[in-house]
N, C-alpha and C. Protein backbone atom coordinates (compact mmCIF):
# COMPACT_ATOMS: atom_id res chain seq x y z
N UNK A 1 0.84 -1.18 0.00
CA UNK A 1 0.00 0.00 0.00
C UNK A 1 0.88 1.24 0.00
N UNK A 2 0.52 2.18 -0.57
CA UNK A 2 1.25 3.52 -1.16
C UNK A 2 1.33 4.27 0.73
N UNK A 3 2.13 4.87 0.69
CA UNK A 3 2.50 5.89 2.05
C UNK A 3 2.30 7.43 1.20
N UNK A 4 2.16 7.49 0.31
CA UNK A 4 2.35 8.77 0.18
C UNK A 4 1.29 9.45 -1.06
N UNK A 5 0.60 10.57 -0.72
CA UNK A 5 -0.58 10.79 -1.35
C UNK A 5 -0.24 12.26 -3.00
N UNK A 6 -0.44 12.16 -3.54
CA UNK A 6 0.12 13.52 -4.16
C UNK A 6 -1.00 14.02 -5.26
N UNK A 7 -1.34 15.17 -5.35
CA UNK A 7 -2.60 15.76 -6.17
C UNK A 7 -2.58 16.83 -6.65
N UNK A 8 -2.18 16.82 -7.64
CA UNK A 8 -2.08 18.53 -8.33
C UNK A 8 -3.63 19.02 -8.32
N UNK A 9 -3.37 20.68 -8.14
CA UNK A 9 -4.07 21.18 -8.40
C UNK A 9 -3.89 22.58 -9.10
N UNK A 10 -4.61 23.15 -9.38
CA UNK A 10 -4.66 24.27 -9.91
C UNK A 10 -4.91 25.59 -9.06
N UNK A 11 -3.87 26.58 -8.75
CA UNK A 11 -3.62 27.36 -7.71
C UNK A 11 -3.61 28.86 -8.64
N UNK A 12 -4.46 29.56 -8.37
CA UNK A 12 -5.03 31.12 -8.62
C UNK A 12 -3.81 32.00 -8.03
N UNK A 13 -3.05 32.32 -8.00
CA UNK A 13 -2.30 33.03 -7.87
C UNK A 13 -3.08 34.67 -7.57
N UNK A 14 -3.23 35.49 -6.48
CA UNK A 14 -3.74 36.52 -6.22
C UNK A 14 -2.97 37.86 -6.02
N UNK A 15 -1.75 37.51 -5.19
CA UNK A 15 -1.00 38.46 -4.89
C UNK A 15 0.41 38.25 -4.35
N UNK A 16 1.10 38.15 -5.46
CA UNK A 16 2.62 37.54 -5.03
C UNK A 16 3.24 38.16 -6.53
N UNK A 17 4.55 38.21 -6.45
CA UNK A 17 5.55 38.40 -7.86
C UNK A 17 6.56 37.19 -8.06
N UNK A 18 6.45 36.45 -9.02
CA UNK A 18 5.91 37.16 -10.31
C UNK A 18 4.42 36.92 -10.50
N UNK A 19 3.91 37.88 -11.45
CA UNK A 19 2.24 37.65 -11.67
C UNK A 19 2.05 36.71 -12.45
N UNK A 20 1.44 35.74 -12.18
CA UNK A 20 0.97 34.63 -13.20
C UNK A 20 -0.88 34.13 -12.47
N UNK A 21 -1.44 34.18 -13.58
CA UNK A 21 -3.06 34.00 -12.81
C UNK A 21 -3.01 32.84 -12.53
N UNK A 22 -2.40 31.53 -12.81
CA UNK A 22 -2.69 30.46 -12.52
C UNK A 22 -1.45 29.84 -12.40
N UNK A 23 -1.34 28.76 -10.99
CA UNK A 23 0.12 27.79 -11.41
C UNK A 23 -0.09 26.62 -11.04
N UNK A 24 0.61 25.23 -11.49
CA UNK A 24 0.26 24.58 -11.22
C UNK A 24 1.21 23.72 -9.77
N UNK A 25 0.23 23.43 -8.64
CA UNK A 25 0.87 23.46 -7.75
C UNK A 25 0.75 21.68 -7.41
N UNK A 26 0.86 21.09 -6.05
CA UNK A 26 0.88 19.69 -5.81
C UNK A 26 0.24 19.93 -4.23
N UNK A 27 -0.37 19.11 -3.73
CA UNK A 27 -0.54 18.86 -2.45
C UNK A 27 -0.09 17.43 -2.38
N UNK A 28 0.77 17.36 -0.70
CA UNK A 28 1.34 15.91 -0.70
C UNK A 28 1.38 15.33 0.57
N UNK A 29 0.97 14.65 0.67
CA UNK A 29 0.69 13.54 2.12
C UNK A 29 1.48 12.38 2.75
N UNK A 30 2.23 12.66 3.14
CA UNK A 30 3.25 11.32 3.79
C UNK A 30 2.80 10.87 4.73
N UNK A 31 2.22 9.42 5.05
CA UNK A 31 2.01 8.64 6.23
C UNK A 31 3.33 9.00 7.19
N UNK A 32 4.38 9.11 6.98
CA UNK A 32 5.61 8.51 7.38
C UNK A 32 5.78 10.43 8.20
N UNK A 33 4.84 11.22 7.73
CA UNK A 33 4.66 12.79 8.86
C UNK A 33 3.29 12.65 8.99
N UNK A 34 2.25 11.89 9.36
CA UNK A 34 0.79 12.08 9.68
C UNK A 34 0.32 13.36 9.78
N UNK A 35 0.87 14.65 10.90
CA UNK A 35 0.09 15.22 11.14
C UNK A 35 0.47 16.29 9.51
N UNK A 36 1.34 16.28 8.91
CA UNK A 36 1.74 17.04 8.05
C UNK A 36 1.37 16.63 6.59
N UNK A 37 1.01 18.48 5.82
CA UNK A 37 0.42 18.46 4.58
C UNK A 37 1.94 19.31 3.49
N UNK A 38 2.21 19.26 2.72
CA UNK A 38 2.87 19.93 2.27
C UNK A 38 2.45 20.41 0.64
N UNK A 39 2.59 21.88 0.45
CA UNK A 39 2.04 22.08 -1.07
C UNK A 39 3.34 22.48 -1.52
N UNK A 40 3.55 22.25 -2.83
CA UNK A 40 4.83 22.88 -3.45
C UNK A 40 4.46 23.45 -4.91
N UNK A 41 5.00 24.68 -5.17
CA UNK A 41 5.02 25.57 -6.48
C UNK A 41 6.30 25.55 -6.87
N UNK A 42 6.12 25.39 -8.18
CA UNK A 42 7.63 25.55 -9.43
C UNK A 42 8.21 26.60 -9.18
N UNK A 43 8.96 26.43 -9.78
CA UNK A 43 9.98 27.46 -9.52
C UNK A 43 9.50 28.70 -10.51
N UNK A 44 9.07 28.33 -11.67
CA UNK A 44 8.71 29.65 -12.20
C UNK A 44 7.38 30.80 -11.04
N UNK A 45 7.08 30.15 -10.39
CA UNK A 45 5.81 31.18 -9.76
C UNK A 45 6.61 31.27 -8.85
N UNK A 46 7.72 31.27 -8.05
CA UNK A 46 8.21 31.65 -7.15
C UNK A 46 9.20 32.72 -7.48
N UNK A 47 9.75 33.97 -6.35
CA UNK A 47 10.63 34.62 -6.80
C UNK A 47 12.08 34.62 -6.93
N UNK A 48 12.39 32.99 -6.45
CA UNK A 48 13.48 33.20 -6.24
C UNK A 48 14.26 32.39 -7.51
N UNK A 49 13.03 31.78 -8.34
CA UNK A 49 13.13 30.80 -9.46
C UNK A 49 13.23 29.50 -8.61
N UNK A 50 13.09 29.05 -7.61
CA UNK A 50 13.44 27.42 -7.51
C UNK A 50 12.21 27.08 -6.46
N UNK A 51 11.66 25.73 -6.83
CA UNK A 51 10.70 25.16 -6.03
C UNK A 51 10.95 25.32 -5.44
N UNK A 52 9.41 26.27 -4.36
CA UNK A 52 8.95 26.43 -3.13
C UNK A 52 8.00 25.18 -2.16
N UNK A 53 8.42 24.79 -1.42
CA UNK A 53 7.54 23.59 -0.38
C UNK A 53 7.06 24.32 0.66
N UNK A 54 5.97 24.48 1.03
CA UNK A 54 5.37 24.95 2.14
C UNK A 54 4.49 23.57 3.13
N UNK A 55 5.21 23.53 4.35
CA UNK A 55 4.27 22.73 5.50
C UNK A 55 3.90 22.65 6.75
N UNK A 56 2.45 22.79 6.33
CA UNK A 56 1.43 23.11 7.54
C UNK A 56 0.67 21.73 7.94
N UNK A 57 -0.22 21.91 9.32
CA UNK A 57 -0.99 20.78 9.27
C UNK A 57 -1.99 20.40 8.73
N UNK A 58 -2.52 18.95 8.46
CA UNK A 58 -3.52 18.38 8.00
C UNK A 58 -4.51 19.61 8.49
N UNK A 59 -4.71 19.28 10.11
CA UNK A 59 -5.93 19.91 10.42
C UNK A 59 -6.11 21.40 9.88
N UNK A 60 -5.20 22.19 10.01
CA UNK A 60 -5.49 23.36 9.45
C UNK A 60 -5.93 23.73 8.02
N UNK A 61 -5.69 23.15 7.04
CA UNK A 61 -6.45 22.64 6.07
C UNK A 61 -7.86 22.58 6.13
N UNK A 62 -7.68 21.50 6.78
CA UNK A 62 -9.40 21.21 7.06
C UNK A 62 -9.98 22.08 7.54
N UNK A 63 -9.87 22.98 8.74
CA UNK A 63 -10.56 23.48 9.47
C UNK A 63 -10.94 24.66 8.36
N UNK A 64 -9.39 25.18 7.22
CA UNK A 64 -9.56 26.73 6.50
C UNK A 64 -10.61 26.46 5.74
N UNK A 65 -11.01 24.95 5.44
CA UNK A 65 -12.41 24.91 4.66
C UNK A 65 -13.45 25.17 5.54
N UNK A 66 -14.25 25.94 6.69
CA UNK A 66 -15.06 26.03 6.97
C UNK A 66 -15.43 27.06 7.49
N UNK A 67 -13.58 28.20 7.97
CA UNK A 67 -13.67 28.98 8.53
C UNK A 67 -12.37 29.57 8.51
N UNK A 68 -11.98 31.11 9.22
CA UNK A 68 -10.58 31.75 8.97
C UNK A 68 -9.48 30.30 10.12
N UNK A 69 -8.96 30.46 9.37
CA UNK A 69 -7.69 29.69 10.44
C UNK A 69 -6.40 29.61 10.37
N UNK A 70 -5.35 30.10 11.70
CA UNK A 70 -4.08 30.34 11.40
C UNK A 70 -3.86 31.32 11.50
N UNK A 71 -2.35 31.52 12.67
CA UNK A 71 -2.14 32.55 12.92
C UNK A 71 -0.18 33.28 12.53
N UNK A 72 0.10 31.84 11.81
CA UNK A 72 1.61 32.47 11.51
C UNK A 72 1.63 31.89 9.96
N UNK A 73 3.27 31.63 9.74
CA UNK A 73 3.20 31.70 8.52
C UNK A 73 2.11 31.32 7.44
N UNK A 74 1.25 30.70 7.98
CA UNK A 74 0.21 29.83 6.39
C UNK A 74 -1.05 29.94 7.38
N UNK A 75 -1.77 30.33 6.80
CA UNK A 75 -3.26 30.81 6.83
C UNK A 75 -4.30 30.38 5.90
N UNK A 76 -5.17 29.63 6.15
CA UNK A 76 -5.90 28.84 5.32
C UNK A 76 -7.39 29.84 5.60
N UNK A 77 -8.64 30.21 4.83
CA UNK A 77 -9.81 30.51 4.89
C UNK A 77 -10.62 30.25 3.60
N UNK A 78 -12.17 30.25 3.71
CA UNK A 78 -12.99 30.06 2.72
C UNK A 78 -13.04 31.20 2.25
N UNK A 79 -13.61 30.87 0.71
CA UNK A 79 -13.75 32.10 -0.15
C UNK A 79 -14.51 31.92 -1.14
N UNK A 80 -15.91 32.31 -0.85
CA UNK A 80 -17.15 32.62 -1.47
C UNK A 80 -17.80 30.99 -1.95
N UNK A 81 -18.14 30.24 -2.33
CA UNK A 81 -19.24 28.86 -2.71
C UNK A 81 -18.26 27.65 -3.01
N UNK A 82 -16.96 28.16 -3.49
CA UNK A 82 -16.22 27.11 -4.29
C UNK A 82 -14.47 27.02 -4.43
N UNK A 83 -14.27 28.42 -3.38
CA UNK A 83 -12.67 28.39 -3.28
C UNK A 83 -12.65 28.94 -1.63
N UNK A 84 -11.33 28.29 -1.81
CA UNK A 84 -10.54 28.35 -0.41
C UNK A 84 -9.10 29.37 -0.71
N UNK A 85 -8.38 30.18 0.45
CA UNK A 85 -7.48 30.81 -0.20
C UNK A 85 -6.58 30.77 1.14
N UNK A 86 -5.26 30.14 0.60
CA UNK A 86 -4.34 30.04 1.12
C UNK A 86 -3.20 31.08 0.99
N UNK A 87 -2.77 31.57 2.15
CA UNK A 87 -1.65 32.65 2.49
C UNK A 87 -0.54 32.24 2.93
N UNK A 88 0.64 32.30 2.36
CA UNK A 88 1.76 32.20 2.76
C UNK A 88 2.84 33.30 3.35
N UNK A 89 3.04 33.93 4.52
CA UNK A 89 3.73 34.55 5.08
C UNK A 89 5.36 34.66 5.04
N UNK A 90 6.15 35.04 3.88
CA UNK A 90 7.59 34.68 4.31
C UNK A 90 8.17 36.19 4.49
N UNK A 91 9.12 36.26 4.94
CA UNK A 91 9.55 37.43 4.74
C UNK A 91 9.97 38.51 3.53
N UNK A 92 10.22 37.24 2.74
CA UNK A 92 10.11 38.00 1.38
C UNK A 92 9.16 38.78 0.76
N UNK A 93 8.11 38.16 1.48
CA UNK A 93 6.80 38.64 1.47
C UNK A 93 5.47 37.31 1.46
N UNK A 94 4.29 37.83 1.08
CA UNK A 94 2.91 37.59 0.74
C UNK A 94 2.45 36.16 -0.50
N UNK A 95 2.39 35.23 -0.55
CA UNK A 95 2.18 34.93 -1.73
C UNK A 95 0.21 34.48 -0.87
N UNK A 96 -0.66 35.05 -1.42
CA UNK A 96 -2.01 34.60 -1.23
C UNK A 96 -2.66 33.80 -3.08
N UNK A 97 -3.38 32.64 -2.63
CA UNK A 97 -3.35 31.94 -3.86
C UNK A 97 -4.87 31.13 -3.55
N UNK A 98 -5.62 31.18 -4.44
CA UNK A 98 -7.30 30.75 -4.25
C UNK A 98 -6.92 29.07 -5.12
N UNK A 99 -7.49 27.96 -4.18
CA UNK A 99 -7.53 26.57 -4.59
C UNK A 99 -9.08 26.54 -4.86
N UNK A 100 -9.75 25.94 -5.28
CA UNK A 100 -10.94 25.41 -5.33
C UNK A 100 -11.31 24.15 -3.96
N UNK A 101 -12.17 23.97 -3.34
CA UNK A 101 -12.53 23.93 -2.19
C UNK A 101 -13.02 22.43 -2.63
N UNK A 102 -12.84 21.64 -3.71
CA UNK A 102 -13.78 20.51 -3.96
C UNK A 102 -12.38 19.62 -3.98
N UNK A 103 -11.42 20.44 -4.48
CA UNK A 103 -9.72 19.76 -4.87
C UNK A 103 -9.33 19.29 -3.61
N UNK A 104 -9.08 20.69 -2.76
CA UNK A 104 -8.64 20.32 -1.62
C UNK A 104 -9.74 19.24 -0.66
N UNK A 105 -10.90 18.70 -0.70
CA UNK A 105 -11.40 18.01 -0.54
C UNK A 105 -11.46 16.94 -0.65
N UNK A 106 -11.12 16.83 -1.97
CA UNK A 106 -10.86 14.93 -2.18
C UNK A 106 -9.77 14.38 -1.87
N UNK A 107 -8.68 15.58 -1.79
CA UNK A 107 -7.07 15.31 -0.81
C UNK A 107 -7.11 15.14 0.33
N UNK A 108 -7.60 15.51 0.91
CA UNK A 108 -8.05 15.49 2.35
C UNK A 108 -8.61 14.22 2.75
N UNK A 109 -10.25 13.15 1.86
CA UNK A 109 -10.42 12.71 1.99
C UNK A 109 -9.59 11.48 1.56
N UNK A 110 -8.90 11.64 0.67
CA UNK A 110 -7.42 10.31 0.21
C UNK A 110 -7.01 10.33 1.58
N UNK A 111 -6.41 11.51 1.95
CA UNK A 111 -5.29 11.58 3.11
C UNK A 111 -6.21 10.57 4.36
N UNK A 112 -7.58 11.12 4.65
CA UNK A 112 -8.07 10.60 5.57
C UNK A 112 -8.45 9.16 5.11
N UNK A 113 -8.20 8.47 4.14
CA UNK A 113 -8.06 6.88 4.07
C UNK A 113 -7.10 6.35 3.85
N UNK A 114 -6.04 6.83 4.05
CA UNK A 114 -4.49 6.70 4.14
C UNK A 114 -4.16 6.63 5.75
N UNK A 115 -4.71 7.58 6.30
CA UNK A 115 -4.47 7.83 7.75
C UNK A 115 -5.90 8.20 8.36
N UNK A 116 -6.17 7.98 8.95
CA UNK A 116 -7.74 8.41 9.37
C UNK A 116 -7.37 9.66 10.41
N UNK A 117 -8.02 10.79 10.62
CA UNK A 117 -8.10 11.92 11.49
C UNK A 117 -8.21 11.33 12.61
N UNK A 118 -7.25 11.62 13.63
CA UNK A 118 -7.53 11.09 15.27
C UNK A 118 -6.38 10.00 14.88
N UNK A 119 -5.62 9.38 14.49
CA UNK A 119 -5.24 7.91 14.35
C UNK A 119 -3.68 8.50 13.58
N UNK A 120 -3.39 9.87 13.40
CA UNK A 120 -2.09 9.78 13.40
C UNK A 120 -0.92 9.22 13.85
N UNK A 121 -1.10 9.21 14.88
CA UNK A 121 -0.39 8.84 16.73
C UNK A 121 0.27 7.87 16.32
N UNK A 122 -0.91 6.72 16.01
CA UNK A 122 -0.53 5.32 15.51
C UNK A 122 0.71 5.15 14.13
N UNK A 123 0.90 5.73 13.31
CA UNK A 123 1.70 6.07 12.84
C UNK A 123 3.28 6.22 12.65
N UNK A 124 3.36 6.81 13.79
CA UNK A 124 4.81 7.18 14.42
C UNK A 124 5.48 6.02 15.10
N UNK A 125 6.72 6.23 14.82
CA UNK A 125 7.59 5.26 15.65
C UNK A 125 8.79 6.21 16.32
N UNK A 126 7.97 6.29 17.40
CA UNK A 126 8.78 7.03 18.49
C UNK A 126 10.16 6.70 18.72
N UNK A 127 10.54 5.19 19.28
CA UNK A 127 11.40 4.87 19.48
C UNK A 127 12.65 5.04 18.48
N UNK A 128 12.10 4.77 17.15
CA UNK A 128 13.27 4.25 16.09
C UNK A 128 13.38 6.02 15.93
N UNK A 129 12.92 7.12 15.83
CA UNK A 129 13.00 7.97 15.59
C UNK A 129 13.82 9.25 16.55
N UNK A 130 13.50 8.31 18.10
CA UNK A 130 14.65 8.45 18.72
C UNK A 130 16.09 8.11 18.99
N UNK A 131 15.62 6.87 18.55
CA UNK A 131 17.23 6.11 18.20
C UNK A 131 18.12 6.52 17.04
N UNK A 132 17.39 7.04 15.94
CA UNK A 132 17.98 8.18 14.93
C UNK A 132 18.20 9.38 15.00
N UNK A 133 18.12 10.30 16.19
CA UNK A 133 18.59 11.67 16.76
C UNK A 133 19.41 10.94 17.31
N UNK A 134 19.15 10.11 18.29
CA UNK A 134 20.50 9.97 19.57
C UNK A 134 22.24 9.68 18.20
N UNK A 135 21.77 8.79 17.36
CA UNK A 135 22.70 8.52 16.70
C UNK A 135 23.21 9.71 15.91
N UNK A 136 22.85 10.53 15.58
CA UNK A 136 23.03 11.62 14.53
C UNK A 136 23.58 12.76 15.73
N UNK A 137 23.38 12.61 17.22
CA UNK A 137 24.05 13.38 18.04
C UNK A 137 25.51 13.01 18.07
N UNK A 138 25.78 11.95 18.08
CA UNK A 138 26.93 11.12 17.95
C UNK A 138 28.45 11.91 17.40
């Protein structure tokens, strides 16, 4: 069985440089980080030219579909019948970018039959993951 979920979508670009109305972005799901979602944009929509990865949590995701949510770098909220609009905070600045609210939905629901909400926990392997810091302290 696959560990890892991945779903392009199509990302509205609102207010960031360079201007491009549309880019095509990825949402991606690793069993192997449960609580974590990660989206990534090409390098052409970014300013620095090289793929950008941004990662926030599952839940916040979920929750920006129903309501404002998030209070530092990435900010998820609804926006009007059929999009959702995600904010990215860097210092470089602003990139705000409208997904469609049905996309991020069926990712969500993959993710949640990949991993079920509440049942991350189970997931993790504490130990071996400690035994790989202690060693890397070394």
């Amino acid at each position: 069985m696959s560990t890892v979920i991945e779903q392009p979508v199509e990302a509205r670009l609102v207010a960031a440089a360079p201007r491009m109305p549309s880019i095509p972005a990825t949402l991606r799901y690793d069993r192997r980080d449960p609580f974590a979602v990660r989206m990534t944009f090409p390098a052409p929509a970014t300013l620095e030219g090289v793929e950008v990865c941004w990662t926030f949590s599952r839940e916040l995701l979920a929750a920006g579909l129903q309501g404002a949510e998030g209070h530092g770098d990435v900010r998820v909220r609804p926006y009007g019948y059929d999009r959702t609009v995600l904010e990215f905070h860097a210092p470089e600045g602003t990139a705000v970018v409208h997904v469609r609210s049905g996309e991020i939905r069926r990712f969500l629901e993959a993710a949640g039959e990949l991993v079920p909400v509440g049942l991350e926990h189970l997931q993790l392997d504490l130990d071996h993951d400690l035994a790989e810091l202690m060693r890397d302290a070394c």
